[in-house]
C-alpha atoms as a PDB file:
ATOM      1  CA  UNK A   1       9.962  -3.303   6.856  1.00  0.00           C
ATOM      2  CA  UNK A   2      12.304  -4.856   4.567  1.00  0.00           C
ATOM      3  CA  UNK A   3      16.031  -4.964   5.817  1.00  0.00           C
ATOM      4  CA  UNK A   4      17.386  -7.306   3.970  1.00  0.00           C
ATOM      5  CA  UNK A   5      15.288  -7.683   0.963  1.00  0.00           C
ATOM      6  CA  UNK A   6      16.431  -9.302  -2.566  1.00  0.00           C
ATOM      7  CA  UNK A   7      14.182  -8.847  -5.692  1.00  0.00           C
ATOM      8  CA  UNK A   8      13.160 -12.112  -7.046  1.00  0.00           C
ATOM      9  CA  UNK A   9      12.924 -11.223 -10.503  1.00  0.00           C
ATOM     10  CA  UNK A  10      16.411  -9.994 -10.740  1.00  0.00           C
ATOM     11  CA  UNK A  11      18.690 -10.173  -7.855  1.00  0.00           C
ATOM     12  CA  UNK A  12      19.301  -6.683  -6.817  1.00  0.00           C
ATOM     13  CA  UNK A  13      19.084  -5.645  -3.466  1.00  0.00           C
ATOM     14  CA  UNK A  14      18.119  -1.568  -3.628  1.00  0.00           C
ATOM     15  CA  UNK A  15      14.541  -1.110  -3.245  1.00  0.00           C
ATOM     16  CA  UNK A  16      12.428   1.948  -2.413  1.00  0.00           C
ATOM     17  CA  UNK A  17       9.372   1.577   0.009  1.00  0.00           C
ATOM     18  CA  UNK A  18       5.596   3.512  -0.318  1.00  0.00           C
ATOM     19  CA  UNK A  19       2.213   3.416   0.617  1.00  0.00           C
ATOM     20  CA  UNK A  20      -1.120   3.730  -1.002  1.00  0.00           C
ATOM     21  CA  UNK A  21      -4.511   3.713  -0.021  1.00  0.00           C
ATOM     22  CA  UNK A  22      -7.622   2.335  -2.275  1.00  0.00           C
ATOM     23  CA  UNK A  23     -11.140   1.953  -1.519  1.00  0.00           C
ATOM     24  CA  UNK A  24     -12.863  -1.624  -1.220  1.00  0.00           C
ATOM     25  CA  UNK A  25     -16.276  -2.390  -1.910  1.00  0.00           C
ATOM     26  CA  UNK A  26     -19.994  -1.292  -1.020  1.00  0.00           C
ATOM     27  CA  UNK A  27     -20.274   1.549   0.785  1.00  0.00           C
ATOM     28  CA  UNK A  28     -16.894   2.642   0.905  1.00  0.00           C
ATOM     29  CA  UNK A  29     -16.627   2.766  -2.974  1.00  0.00           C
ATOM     30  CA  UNK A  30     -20.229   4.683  -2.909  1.00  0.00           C
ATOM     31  CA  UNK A  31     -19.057   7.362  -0.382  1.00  0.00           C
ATOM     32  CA  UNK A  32     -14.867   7.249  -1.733  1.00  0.00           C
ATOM     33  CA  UNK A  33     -13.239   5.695   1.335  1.00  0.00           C
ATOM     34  CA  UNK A  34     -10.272   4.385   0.961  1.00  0.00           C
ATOM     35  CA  UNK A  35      -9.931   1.841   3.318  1.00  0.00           C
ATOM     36  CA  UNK A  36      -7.846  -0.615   2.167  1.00  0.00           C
ATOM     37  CA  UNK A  37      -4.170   0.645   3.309  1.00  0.00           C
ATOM     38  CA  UNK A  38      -1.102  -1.595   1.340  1.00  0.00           C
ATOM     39  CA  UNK A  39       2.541  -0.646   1.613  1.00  0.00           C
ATOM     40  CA  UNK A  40       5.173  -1.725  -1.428  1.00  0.00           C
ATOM     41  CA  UNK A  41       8.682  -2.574  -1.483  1.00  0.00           C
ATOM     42  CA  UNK A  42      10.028  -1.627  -5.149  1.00  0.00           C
ATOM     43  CA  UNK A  43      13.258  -2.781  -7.103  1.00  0.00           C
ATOM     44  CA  UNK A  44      15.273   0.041  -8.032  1.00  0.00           C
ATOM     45  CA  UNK A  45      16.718  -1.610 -11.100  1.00  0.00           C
ATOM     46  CA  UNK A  46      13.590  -3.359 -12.803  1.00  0.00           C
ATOM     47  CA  UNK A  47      10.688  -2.073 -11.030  1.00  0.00           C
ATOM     48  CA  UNK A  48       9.401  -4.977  -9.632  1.00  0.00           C
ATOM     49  CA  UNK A  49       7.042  -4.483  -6.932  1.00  0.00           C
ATOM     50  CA  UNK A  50       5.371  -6.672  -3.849  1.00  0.00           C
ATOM     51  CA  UNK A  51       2.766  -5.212  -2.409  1.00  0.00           C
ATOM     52  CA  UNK A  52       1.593  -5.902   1.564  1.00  0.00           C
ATOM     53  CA  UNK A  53      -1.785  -5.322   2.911  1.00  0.00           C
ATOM     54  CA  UNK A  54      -1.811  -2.732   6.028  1.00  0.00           C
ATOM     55  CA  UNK A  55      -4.913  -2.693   8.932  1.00  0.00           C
ATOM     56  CA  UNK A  56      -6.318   0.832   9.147  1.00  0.00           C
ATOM     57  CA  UNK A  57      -8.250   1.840  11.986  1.00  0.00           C
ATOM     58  CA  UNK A  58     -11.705   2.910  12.547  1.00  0.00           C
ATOM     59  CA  UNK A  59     -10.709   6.606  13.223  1.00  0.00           C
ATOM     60  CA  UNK A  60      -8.544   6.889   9.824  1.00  0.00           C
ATOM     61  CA  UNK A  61     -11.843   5.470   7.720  1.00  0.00           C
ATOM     62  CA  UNK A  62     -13.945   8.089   9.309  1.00  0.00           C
ATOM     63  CA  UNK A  63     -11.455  11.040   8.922  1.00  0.00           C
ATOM     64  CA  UNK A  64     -11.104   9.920   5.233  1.00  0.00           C
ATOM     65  CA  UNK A  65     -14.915  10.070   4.950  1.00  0.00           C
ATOM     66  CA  UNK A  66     -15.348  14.110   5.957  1.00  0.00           C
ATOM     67  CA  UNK A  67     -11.999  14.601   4.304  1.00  0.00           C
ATOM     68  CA  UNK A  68     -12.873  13.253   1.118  1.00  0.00           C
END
């Protein structure tokens, strides 16, 4: 994802990666789907964190309803 990545707050290059999932609006908050899939590229030395919006597919939004 992010090779060659730089924190812009203060210079470092180590970084850890992650993903989270959160639900959006409507019906998916009423029935807890968590649709909305992001991953994150964090600094290692000051914590700073971008975060980048992942597509999810019909299939995972339907699993995470009967799994929920």
């Amino acid at each position: 994802m992010a090779h060659n990545w730089t924190c812009p707050k203060c210079g470092n290059t180590g970084y850890e990666t992650d993903r989270f999932a959160a639900t959006g609006g409507g019906l998916s908050k009423l029935f807890d789907v968590q649709n909305k899939r992001f991953n994150t590229i964090s600094c290692t030395n000051c914590g700073y964190t971008e975060i980048y919006k992942t597509t999810t597919s019909g299939v995972e939004n339907i699993l995470d309803l009967f799994m929920s």
